[in-house]
Protein backbone atom coordinates (compact mmCIF):
# COMPACT_ATOMS: atom_id res chain seq x y z
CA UNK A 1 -29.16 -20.24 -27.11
CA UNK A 2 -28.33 -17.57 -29.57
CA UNK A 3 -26.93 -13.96 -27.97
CA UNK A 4 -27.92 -10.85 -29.29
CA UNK A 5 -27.84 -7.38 -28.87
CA UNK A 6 -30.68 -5.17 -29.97
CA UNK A 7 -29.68 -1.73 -31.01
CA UNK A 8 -31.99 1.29 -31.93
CA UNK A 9 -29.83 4.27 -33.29
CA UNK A 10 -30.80 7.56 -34.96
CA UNK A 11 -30.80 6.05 -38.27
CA UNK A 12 -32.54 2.40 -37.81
CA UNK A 13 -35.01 1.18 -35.34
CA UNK A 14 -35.63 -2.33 -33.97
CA UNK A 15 -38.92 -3.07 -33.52
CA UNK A 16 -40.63 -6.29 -32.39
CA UNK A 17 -43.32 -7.28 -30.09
CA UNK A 18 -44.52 -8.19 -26.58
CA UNK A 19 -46.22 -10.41 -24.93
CA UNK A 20 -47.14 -10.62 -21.01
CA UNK A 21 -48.45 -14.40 -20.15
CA UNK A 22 -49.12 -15.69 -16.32
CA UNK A 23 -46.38 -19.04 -16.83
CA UNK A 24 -42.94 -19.17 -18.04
CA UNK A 25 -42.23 -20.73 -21.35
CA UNK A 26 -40.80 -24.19 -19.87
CA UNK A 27 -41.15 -27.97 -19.34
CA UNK A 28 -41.14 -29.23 -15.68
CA UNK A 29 -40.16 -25.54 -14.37
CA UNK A 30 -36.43 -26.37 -16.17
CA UNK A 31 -37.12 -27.14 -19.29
CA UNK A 32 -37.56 -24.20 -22.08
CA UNK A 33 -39.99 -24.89 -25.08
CA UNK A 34 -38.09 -26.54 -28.07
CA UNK A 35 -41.00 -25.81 -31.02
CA UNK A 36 -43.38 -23.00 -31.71
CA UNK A 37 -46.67 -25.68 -31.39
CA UNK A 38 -45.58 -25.61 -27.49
CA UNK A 39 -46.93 -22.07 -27.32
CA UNK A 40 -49.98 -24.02 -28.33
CA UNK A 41 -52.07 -23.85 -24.97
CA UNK A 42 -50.56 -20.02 -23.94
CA UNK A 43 -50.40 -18.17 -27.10
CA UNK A 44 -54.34 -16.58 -27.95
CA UNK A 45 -56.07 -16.57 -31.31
CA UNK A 46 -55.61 -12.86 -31.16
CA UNK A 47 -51.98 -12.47 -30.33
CA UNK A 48 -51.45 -15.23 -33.27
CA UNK A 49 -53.53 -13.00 -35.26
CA UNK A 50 -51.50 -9.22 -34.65
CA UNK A 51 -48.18 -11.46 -35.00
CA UNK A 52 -49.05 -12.82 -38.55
CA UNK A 53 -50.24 -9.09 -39.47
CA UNK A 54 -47.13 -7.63 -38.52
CA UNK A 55 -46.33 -8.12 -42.13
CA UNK A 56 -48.26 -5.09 -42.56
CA UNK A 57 -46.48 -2.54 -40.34
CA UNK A 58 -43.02 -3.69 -40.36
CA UNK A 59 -40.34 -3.15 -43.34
CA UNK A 60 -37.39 -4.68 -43.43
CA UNK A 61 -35.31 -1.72 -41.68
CA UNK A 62 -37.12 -2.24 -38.73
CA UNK A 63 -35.98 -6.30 -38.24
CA UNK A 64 -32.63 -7.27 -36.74
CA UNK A 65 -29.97 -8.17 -39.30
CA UNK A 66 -32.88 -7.49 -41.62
CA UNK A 67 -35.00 -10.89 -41.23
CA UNK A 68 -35.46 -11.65 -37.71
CA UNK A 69 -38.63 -9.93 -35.93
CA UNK A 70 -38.06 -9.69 -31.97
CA UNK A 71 -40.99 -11.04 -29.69
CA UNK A 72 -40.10 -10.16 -25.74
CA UNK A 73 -42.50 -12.82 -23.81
CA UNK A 74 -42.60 -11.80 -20.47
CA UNK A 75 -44.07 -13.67 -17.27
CA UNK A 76 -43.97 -12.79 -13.66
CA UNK A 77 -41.20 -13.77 -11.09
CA UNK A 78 -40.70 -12.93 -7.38
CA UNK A 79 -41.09 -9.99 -5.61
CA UNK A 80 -43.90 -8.65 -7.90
CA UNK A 81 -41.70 -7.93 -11.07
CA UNK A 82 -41.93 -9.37 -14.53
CA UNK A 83 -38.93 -11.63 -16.63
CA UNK A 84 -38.80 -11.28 -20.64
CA UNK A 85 -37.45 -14.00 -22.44
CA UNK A 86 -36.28 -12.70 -26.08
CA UNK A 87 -37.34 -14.78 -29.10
CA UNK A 88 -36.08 -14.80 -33.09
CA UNK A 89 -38.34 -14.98 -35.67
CA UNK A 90 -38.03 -15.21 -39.32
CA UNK A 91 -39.84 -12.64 -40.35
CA UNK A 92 -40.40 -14.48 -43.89
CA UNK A 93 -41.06 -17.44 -42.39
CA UNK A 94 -43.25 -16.91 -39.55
CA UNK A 95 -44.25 -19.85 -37.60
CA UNK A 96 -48.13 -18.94 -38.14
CA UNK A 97 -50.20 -20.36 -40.88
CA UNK A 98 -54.05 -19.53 -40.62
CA UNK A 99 -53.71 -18.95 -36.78
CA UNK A 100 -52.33 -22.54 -36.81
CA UNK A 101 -48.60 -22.51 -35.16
CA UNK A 102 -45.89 -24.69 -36.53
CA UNK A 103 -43.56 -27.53 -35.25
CA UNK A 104 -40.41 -25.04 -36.57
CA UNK A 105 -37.67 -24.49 -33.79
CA UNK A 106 -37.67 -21.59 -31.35
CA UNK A 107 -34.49 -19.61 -31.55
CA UNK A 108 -34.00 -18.17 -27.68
CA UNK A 109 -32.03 -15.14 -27.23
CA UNK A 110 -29.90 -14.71 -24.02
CA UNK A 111 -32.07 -12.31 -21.69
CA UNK A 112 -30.32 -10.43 -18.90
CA UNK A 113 -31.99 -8.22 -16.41
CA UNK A 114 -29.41 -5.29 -15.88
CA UNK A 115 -31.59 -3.44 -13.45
CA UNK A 116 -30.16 -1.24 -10.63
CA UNK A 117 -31.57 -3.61 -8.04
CA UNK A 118 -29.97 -6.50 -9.82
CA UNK A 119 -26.65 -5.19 -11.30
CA UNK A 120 -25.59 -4.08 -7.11
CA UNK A 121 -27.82 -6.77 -5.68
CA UNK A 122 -24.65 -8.77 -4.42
CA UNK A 123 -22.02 -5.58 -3.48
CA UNK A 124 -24.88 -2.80 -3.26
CA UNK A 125 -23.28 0.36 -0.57
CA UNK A 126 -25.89 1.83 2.06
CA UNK A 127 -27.95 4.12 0.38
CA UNK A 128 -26.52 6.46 2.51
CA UNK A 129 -23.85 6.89 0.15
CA UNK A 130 -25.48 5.05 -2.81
CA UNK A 131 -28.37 7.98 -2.82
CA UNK A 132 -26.16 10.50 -2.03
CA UNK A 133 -24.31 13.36 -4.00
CA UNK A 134 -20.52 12.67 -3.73
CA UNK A 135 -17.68 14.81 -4.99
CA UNK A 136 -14.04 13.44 -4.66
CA UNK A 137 -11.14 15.97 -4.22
CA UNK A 138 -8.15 14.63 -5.84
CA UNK A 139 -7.68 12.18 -8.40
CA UNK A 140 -3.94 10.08 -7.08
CA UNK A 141 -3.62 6.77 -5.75
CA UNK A 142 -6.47 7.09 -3.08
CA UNK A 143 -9.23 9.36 -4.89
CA UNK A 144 -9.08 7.18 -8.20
CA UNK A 145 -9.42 4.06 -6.13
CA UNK A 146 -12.08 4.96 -3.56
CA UNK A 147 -13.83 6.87 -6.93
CA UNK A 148 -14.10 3.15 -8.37
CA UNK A 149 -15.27 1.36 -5.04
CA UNK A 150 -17.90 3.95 -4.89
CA UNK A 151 -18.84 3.52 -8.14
CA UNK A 152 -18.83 -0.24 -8.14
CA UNK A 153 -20.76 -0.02 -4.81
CA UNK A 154 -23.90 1.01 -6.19
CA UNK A 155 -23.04 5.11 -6.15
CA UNK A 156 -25.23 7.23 -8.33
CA UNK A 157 -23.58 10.66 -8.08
CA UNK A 158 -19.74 10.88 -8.21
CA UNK A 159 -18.25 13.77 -9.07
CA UNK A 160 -14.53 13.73 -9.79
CA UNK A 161 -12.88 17.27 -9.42
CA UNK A 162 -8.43 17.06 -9.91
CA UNK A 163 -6.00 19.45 -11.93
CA UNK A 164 -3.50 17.27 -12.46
CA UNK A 165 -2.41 15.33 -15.51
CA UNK A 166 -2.39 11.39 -15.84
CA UNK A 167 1.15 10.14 -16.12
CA UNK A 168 3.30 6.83 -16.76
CA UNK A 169 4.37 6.99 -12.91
CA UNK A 170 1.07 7.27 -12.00
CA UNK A 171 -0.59 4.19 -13.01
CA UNK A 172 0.75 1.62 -11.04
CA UNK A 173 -0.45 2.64 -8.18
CA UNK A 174 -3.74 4.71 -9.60
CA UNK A 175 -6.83 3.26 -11.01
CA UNK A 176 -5.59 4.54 -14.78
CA UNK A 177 -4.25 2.58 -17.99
CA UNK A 178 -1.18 3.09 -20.82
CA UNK A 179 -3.97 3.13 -23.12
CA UNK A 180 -3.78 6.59 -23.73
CA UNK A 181 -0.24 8.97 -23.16
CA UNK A 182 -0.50 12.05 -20.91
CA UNK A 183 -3.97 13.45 -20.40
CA UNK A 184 -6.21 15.09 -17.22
CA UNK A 185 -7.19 12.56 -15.00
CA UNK A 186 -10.79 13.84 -14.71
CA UNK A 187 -10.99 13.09 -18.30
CA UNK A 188 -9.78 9.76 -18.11
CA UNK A 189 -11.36 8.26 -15.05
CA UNK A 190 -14.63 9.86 -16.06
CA UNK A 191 -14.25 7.47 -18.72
CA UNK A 192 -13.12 4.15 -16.67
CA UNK A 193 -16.26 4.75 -14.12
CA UNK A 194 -18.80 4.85 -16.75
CA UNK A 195 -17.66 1.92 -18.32
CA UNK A 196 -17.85 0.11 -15.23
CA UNK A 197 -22.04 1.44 -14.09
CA UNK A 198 -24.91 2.40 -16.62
CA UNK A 199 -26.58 3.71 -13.86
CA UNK A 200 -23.66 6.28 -12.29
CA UNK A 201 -23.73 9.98 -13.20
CA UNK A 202 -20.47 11.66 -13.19
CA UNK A 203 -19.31 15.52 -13.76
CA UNK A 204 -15.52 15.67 -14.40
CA UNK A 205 -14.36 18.83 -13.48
CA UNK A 206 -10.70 20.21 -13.76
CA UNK A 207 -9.53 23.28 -12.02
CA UNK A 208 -7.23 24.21 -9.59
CA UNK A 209 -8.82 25.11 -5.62
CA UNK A 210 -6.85 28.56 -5.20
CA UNK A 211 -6.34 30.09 -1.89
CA UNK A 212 -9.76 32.18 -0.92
CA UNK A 213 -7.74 35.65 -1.04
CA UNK A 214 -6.85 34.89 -4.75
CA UNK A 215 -9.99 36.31 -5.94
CA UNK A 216 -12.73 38.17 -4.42
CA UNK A 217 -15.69 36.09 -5.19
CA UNK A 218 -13.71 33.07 -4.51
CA UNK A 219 -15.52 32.24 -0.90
CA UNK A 220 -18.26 32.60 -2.36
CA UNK A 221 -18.28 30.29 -5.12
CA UNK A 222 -16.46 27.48 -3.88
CA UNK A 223 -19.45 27.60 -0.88
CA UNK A 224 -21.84 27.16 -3.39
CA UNK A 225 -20.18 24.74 -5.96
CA UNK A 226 -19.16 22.17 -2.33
CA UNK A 227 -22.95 22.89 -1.22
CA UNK A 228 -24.20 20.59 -3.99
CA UNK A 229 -22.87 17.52 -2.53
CA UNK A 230 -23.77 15.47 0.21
CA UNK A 231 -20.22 13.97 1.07
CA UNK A 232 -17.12 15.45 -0.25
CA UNK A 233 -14.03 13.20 -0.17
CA UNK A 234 -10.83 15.26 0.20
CA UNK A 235 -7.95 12.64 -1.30
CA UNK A 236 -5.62 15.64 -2.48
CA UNK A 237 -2.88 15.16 0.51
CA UNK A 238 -2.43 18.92 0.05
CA UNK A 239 -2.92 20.78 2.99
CA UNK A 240 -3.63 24.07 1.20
CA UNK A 241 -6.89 22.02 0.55
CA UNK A 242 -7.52 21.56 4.23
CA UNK A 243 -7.18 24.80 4.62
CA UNK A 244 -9.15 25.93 1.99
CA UNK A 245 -12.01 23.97 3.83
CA UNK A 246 -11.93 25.14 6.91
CA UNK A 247 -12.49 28.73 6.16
CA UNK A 248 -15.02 27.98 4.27
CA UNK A 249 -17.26 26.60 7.41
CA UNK A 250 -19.20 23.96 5.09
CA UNK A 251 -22.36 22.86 7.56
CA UNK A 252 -24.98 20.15 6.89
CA UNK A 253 -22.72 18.20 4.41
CA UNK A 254 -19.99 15.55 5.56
CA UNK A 255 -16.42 16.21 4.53
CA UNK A 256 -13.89 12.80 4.64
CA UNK A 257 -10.46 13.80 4.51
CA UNK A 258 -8.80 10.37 3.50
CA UNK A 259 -4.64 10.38 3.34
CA UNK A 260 -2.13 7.86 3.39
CA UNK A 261 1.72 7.65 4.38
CA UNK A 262 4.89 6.99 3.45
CA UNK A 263 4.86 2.78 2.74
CA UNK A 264 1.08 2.73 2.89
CA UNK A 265 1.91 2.39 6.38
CA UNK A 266 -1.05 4.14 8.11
CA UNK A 267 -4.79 5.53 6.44
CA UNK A 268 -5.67 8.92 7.88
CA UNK A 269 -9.55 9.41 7.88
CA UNK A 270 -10.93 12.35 9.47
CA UNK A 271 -14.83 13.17 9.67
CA UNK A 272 -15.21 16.61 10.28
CA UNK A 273 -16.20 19.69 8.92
CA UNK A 274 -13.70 21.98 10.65
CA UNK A 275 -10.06 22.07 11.90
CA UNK A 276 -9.13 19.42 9.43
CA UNK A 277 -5.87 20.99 8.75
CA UNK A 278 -4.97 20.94 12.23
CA UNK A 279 -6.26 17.89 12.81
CA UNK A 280 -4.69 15.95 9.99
CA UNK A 281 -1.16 17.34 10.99
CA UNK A 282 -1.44 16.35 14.79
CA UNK A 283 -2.20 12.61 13.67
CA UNK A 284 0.36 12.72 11.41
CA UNK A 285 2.93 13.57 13.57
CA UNK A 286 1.89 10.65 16.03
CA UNK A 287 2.70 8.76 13.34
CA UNK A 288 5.95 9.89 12.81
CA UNK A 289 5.98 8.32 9.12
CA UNK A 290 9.52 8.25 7.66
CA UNK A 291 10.01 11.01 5.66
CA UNK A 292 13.88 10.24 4.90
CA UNK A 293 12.20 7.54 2.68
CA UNK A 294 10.57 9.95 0.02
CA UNK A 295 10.50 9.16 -3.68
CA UNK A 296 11.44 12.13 -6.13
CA UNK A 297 10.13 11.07 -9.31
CA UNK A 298 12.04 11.59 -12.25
CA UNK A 299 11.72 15.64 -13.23
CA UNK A 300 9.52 16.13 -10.49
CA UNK A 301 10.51 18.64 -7.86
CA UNK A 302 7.80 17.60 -5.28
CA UNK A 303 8.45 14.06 -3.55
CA UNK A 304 5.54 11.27 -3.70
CA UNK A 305 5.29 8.67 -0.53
CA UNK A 306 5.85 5.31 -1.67
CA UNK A 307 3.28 2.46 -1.45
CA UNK A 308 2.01 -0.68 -4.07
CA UNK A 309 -1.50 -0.59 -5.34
CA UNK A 310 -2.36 -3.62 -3.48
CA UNK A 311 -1.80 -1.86 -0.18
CA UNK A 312 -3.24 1.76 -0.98
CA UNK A 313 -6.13 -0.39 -2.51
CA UNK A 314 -6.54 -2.54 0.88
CA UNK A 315 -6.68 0.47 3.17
CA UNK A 316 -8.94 2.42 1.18
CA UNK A 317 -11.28 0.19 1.16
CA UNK A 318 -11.19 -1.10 4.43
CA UNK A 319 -12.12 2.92 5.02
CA UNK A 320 -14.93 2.90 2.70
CA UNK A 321 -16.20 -0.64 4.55
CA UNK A 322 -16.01 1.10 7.92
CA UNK A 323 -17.78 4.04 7.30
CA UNK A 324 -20.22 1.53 5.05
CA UNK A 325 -21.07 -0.22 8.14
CA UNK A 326 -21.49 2.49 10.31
CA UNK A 327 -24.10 4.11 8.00
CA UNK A 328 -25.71 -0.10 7.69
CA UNK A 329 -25.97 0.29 11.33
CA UNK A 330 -27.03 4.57 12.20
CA UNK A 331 -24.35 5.04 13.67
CA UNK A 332 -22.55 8.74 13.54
CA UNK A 333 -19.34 8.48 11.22
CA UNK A 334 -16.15 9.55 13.23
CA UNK A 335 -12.46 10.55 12.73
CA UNK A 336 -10.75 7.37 12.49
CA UNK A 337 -6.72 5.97 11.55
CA UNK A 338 -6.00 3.14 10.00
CA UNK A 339 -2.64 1.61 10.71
CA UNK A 340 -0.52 -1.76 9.64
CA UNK A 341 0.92 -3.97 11.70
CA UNK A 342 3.75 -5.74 10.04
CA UNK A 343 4.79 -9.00 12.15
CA UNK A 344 4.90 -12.39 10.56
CA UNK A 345 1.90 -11.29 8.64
CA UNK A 346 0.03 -8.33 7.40
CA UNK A 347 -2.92 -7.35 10.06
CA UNK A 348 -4.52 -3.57 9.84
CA UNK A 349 -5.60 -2.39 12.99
CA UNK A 350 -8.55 0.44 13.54
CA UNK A 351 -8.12 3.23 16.10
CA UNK A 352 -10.88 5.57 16.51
């Protein structure tokens, strides 16, 4: 098999042709042809006839590596849907002679169908999230590593929104590289999600969220600007953000507040679309995480909690999996806490 990649740019375009038959091209359902004459019985005069005149309407800019004309020969497959199979030809030697096909040797290209249904077919979210418009509130150790679950999961629409600016002592626990120094995180995770999904759209944006009395309009616009999303994941830990979203009385759209303590310890998620602020500090305080064990990064006045990847990674997305499941099955999402259990091994219990 010889790979390829077929690229049509602004400057040079590919151009081939197409064939749709009713039978693969293969021997004993296994077997793939090995010589142009095997196309013998599937090939018409008439398709012989338009390839051996493609002399006529092709110049050499339009072949790949400037010989090799492209023929896609498609045949139908389960579920209603149609398989190419890419074949090379030398375009100077064409296997046609007087509608008479050769013995010469196919060259097969590697075909791979990167469809939607395909590409998620073994991981794929509900498509209650997977349809849905999501933004993610804060870009740290949870929002960049729920952003690429989401993202890997099938997710169509994630919007990224963080102020903050990618550090060194930020990616070991964060889904970001040393690739690149200092730069926004929006900008750089934008990047990292894209790579991963052709089929994800995502809208980096990088401001702060100020206090509504800041400005006057403020309300206002942040109401509209959250009121384009479906689900909005708050992963800032800042409970000026909480706050922020409670007086603005968001309705019809589902708000996960997802934080994590000190040692990765416990997952905080609460569903609700008011009184998160109070109700994020009353479960925290059952908790009673230990604060005496805060990390103050080096020039950094504001302390971090300290956790691995592995272990912000796990909870996450054991989060993402319950709420997952609860959408698989219709069932209403609810506030729920996360919390580890460290014995002779490492268990994760659920509370509701």
């Amino acid at each position: 098999m010889d790979g390829v990649d077929i690229i049509v740019d602004s400057k040079e375009q590919i151009k081939g042709c197409i064939t749709l038959q009713k039978k693969p091209p293969v021997y004993y359902r296994n077997f793939a042809y090995e010589k142009w004459s095997d196309f013998g019985t599937i090939l018409s005069n008439d398709f012989l006839k338009f390839l051996n005149d493609s002399k006529r309407h092709l110049e050499r800019k339009h072949l790949l590596e400037n010989k090799y004309l492209i023929l896609l020969y498609g045949y139908p497959i389960d579920n209603d849907k149609v398989h190419f199979e890419t074949l090379k030809i030398d375009f100077y030697n064409l296997p046609i002679f007087k509608n008479e096909i050769s013995e010469d040797p196919i060259i097969w290209c590697k075909t791979v169908d990167s469809s939607y249904e395909l590409f998620f077919g073994r991981g794929k979210l509900d498509k209650g999230l997977t349809e849905k418009k999501i933004l993610i509130l804060g870009l740290g150790a949870v929002g960049s590593n729920l952003s690429e679950s989401l993202v890997r999961g099938g997710c169509r629409y994630v919007d990224i929104l963080d102020y903050d600016i990618k550090e060194v002592g930020n990616i070991c626990r964060g889904k970001y590289n040393f690739m690149h120094g200092e730069r926004q995180k929006v900008d750089e995770l934008k990047i990292s999600l894209i790579a991963i999904s052709p089929f994800v759209n995502v809208e980096a944006y990088n401001f702060p969220l100020l206090p509504l009395q800041t400005l006057p309009d403020l309300k206002k616009y942040y109401i509209d600007f959250f009121n384009k999303y479906d689900f909005i994941f708050n992963c800032s830990a800042s409970n000026d953000v909480n706050i922020i979203l409670d007086q603005l009385e968001i309705r019809n759209r589902t708000i996960v507040n997802m934080s994590i303590s000190n040692h990765a310890n416990d997952l905080v998620c609460i569903i609700e679309n008011d009184n998160i602020y109070n109700k994020n500090s009353e479960i925290f305080q059952e908790i009673n995480q230990d604060l005496m064990d805060m990390f103050n990064p080096q020039g950094c006045w504001n302390p971090t909690f300290k956790a691995s990847f592995h272990n912000i990674n796990a909870l996450v997305n054991l989060a993402l999996s319950n709420i997952d499941l609860r959408l698989k099955k219709g069932k209403v999402l609810k506030t729920f806490l996360l919390q580890v259990e460290l014995g002779s091994s490492y268990k994760i219990n659920l509370k509701d």
